[in-house]
Protein backbone atom coordinates (compact mmCIF):
# COMPACT_ATOMS: atom_id res chain seq x y z
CA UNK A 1 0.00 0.00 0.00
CA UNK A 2 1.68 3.38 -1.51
CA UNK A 3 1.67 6.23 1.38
CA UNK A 4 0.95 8.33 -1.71
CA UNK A 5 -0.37 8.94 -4.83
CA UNK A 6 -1.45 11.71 -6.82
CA UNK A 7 -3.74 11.16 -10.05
CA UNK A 8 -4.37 13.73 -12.29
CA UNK A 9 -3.69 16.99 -10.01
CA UNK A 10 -4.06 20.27 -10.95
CA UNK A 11 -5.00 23.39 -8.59
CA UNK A 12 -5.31 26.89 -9.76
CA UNK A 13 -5.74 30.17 -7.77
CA UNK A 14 -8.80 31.84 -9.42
CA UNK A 15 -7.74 31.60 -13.47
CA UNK A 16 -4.33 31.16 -12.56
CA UNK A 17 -3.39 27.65 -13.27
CA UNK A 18 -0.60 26.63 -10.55
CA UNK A 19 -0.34 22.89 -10.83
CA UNK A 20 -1.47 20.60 -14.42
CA UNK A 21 -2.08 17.49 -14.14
CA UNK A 22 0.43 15.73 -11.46
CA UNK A 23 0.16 12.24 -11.52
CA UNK A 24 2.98 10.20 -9.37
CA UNK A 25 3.18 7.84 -6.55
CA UNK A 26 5.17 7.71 -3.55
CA UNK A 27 7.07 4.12 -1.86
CA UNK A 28 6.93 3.50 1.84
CA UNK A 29 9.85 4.33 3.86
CA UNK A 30 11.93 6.54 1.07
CA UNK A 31 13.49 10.16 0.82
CA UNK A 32 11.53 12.07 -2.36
CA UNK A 33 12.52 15.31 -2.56
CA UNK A 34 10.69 17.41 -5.41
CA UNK A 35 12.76 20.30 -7.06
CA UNK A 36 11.92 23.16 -9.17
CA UNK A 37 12.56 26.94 -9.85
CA UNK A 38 10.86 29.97 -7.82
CA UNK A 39 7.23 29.69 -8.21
CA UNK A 40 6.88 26.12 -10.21
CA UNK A 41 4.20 25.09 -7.72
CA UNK A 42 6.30 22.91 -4.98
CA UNK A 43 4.70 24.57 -1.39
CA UNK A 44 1.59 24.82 -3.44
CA UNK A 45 1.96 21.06 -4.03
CA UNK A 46 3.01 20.33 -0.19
CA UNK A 47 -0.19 22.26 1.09
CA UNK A 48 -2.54 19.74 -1.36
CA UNK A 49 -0.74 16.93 0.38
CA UNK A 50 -1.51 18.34 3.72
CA UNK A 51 -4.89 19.34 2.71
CA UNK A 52 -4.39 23.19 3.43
CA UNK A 53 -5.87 23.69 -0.16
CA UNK A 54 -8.40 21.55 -2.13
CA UNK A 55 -7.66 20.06 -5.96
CA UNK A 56 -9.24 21.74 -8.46
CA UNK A 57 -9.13 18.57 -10.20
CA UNK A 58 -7.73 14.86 -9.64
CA UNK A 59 -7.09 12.83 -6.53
CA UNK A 60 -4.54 12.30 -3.75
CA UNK A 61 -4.84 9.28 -2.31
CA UNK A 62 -3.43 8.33 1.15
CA UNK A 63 -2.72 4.73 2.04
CA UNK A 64 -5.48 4.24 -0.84
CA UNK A 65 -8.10 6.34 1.28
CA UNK A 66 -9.00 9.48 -0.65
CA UNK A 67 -7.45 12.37 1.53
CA UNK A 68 -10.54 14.08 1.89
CA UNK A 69 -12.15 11.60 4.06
CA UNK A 70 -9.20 11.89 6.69
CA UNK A 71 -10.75 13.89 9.96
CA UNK A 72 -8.25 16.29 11.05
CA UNK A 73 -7.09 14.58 13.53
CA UNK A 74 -6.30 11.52 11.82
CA UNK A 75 -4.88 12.93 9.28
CA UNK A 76 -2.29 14.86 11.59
CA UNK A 77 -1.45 11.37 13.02
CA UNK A 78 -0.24 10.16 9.57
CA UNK A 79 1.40 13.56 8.21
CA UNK A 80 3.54 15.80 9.79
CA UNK A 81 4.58 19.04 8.46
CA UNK A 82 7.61 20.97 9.07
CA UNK A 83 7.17 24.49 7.49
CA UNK A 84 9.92 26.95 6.36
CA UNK A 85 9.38 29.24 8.53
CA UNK A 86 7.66 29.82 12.46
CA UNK A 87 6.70 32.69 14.50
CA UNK A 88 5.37 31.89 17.53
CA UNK A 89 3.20 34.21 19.65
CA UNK A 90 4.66 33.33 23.37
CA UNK A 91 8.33 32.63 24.45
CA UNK A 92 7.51 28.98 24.83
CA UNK A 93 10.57 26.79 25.98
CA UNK A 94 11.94 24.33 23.56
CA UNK A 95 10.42 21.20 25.00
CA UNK A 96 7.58 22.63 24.87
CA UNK A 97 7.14 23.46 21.48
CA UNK A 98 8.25 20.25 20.79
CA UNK A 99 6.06 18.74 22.37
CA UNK A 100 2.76 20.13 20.75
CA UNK A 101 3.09 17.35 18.31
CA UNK A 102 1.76 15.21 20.59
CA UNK A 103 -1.64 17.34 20.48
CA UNK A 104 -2.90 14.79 17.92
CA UNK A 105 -3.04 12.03 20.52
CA UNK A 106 -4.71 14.38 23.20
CA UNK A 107 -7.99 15.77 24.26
CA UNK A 108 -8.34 19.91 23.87
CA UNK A 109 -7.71 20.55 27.32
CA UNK A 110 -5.50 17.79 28.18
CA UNK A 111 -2.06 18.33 29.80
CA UNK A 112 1.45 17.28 28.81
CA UNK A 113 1.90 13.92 29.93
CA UNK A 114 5.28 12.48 31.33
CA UNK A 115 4.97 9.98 28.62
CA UNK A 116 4.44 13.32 26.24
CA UNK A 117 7.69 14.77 27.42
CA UNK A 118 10.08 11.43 27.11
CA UNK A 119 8.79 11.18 23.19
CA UNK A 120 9.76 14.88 22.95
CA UNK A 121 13.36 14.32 24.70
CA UNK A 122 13.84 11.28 22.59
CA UNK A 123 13.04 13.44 19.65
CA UNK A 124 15.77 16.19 20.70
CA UNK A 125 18.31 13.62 21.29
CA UNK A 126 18.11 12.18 18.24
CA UNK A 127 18.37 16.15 16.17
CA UNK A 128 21.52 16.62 19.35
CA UNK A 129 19.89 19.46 20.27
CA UNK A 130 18.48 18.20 23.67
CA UNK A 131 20.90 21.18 25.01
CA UNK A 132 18.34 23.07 24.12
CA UNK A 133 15.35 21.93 25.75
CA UNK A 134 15.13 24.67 28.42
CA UNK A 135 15.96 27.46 26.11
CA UNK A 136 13.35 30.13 25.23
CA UNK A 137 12.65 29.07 21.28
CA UNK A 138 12.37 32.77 20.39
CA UNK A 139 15.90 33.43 21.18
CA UNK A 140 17.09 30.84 18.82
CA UNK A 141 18.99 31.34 15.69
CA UNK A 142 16.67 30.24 12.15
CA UNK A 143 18.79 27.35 12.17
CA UNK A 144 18.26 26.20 15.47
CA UNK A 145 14.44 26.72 15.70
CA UNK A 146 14.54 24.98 12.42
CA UNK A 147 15.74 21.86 14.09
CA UNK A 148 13.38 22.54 16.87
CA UNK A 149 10.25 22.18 14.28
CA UNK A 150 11.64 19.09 12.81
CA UNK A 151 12.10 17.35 16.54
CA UNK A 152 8.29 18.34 16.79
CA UNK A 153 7.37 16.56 13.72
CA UNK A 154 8.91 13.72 14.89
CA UNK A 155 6.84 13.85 18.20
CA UNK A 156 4.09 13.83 16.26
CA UNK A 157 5.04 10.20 15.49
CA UNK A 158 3.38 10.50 11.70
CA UNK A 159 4.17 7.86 9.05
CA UNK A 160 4.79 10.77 6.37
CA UNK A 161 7.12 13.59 7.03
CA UNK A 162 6.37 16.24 4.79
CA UNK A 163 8.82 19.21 4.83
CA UNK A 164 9.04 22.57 3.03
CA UNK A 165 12.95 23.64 2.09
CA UNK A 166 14.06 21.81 5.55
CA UNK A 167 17.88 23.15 5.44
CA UNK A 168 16.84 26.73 4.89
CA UNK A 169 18.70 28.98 7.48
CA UNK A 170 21.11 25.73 8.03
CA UNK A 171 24.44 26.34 8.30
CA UNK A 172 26.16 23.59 6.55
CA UNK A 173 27.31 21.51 9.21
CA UNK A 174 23.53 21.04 10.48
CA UNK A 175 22.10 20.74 6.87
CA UNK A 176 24.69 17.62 6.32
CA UNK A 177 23.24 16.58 10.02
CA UNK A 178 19.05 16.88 8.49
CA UNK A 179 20.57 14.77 5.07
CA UNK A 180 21.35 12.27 7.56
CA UNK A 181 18.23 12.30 9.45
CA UNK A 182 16.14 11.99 6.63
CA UNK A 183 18.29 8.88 4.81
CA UNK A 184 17.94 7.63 9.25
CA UNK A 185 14.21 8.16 9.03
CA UNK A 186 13.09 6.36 5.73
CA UNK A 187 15.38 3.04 7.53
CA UNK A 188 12.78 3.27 10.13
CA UNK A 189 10.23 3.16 7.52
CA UNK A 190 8.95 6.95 7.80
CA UNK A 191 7.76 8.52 4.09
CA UNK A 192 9.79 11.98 3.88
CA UNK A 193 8.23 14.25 1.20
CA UNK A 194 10.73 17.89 1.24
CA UNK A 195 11.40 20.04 -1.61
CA UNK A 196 14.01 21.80 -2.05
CA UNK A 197 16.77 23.94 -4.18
CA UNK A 198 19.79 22.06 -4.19
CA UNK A 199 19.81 18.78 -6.71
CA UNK A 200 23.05 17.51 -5.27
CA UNK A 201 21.14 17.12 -2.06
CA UNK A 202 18.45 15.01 -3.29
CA UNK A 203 21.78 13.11 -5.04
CA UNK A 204 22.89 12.58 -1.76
CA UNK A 205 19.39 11.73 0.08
CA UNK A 206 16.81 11.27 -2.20
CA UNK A 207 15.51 7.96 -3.56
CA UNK A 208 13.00 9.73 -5.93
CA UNK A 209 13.03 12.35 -7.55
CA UNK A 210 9.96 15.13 -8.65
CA UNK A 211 10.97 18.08 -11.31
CA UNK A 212 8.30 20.62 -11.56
CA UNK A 213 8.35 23.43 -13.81
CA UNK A 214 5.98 26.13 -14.34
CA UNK A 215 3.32 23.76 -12.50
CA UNK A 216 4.34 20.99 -14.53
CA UNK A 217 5.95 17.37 -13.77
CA UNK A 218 8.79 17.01 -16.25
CA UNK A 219 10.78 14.48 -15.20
CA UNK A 220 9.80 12.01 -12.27
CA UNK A 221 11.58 8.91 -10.75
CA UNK A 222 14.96 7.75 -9.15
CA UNK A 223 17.35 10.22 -8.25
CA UNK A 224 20.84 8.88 -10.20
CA UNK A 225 18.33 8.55 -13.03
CA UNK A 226 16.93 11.94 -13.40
CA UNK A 227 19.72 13.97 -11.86
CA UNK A 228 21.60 14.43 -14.68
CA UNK A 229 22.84 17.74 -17.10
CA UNK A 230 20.20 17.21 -19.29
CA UNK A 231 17.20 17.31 -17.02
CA UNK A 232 19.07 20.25 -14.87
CA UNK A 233 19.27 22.48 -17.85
CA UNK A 234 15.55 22.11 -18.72
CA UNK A 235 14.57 22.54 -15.45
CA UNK A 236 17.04 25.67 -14.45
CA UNK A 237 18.34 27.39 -17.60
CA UNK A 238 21.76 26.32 -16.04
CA UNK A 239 24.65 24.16 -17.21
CA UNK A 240 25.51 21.48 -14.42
CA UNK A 241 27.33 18.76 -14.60
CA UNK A 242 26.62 15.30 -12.39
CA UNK A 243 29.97 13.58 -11.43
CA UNK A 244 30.50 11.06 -9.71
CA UNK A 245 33.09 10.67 -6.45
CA UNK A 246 33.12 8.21 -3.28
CA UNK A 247 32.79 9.12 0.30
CA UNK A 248 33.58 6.30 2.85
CA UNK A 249 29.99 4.55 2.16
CA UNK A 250 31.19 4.12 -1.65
CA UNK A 251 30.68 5.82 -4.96
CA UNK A 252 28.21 8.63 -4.49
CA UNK A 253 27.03 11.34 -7.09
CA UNK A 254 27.12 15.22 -6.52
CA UNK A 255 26.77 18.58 -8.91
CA UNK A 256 29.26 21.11 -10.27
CA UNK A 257 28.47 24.26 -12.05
CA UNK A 258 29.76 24.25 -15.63
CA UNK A 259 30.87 27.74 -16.01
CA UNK A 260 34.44 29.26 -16.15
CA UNK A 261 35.75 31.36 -12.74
């Protein structure tokens, strides 16, 4: 049973036409990261997923259910988003904000439960960033309160991470930390769904990949497959070369820009 699959999608704001006729489907436990220029429909295509919007046309279907007949609630104990960005209104320490993923499992009025709080450590250990438990989360850097929203997704012990540009505001040392994560997650059998801007990434991470273009899918499938300079020029007016190198797990494929310095 496929965590995900979209048949014949398309959404449009008013006449605008923002996404035509998506149809792909999504394996259990893998990395798919979907890539695309500025404005080629990818949050627009997270927020279907999530059901902020409504298709104006097709179906997305979640463990074969159609996602409109997900409650709420049930639907935020199978997906769990981690936006780009997060202001919050109070000063809320960091375990505590982490640990609002666990409102799916509680009553409106129910208080955090010991049990609660041990899922939310465990989810801070495993980010290394349980130093920061006690710390006010509006006093963070972006990178850190990044990491804070991805330890609450993980609280919210979904079977589909869904995550928009995750190493934005990352400094480089903590976006190679998030790769890891995710590639650590889809072992345990947890769907990640992120876009992002940086093909080598989904080289390094992704097992599928999604190209979008002007609201389009133009290329779709595994990542060493559809990586490659030819696809990367169509979809970015760029020229960029795949190579391939080895790290200590083995050969492993990255991106170079093909220009002269």
């Amino acid at each position: 049973m496929k965590p995900i699959v979209l048949e014949n999608l398309s959404f449009s704001y008013g006449k605008d036409l923002i996404l035509t006729d998506l149809s792909f489907s999504i394996e259990e436990g893998t990395v798919t990261t979907i890539l695309g220029p500025n404005g080629s429909g990818k949050t627009t295509l997270l927020k279907l997923l999530l059901g902020i919007l409504k298709p104006a046309k097709g179906k997305i279907r979640i463990f074969s259910r159609d996602a409109g007949e997900y409650t709420n609630k049930e639907k935020a104990r199978i997906l769990a988003y981690v936006p780009q960005k997060h202001i919050p209104a109070f000063s809320y320490q960091v375990i505590d904000v982490v640990a609002m993923g666990r409102h799916p499992y509680n009553d409106l009025f129910s208080h955090t439960s010991k049990h609660d709080l041990e899922i939310s450590a465990a989810s801070l250990e495993r980010l290394k960033i349980s130093h920061l438990a006690e710390r006010p989360y509006t006093e963070l850097s972006g990178g850190e309160q990044q990491l804070v929203l991805i330890a609450r997704a993980l609280t919210q012990e979904a079977k589909i991470l869904v995550m928009d540009e995750p190493v934005s505001g990352l400094d480089y040392g903590n976006q190679l930390l998030l790769l890891e994560q995710l590639r650590s997650l889809a072992r345990d059998g947890i769907t990640c769904i992120n876009t992002s801007h940086y093909p080598e990434h989904a080289l390094w991470t992704a097992d599928q990949v999604v190209f979008l273009k002007k609201g389009q899918l133009i290329a779709e499938g595994p990542a060493p497959e559809i990586v490659n300079a030819e696809n990367l020029k169509n979809l970015y007016q760029a020229n960029i070369k795949v190579i391939q190198t080895e790290n200590s797990s083995g050969p492993i494929k990255t991106c170079i820009p093909d220009f002269k310095l």
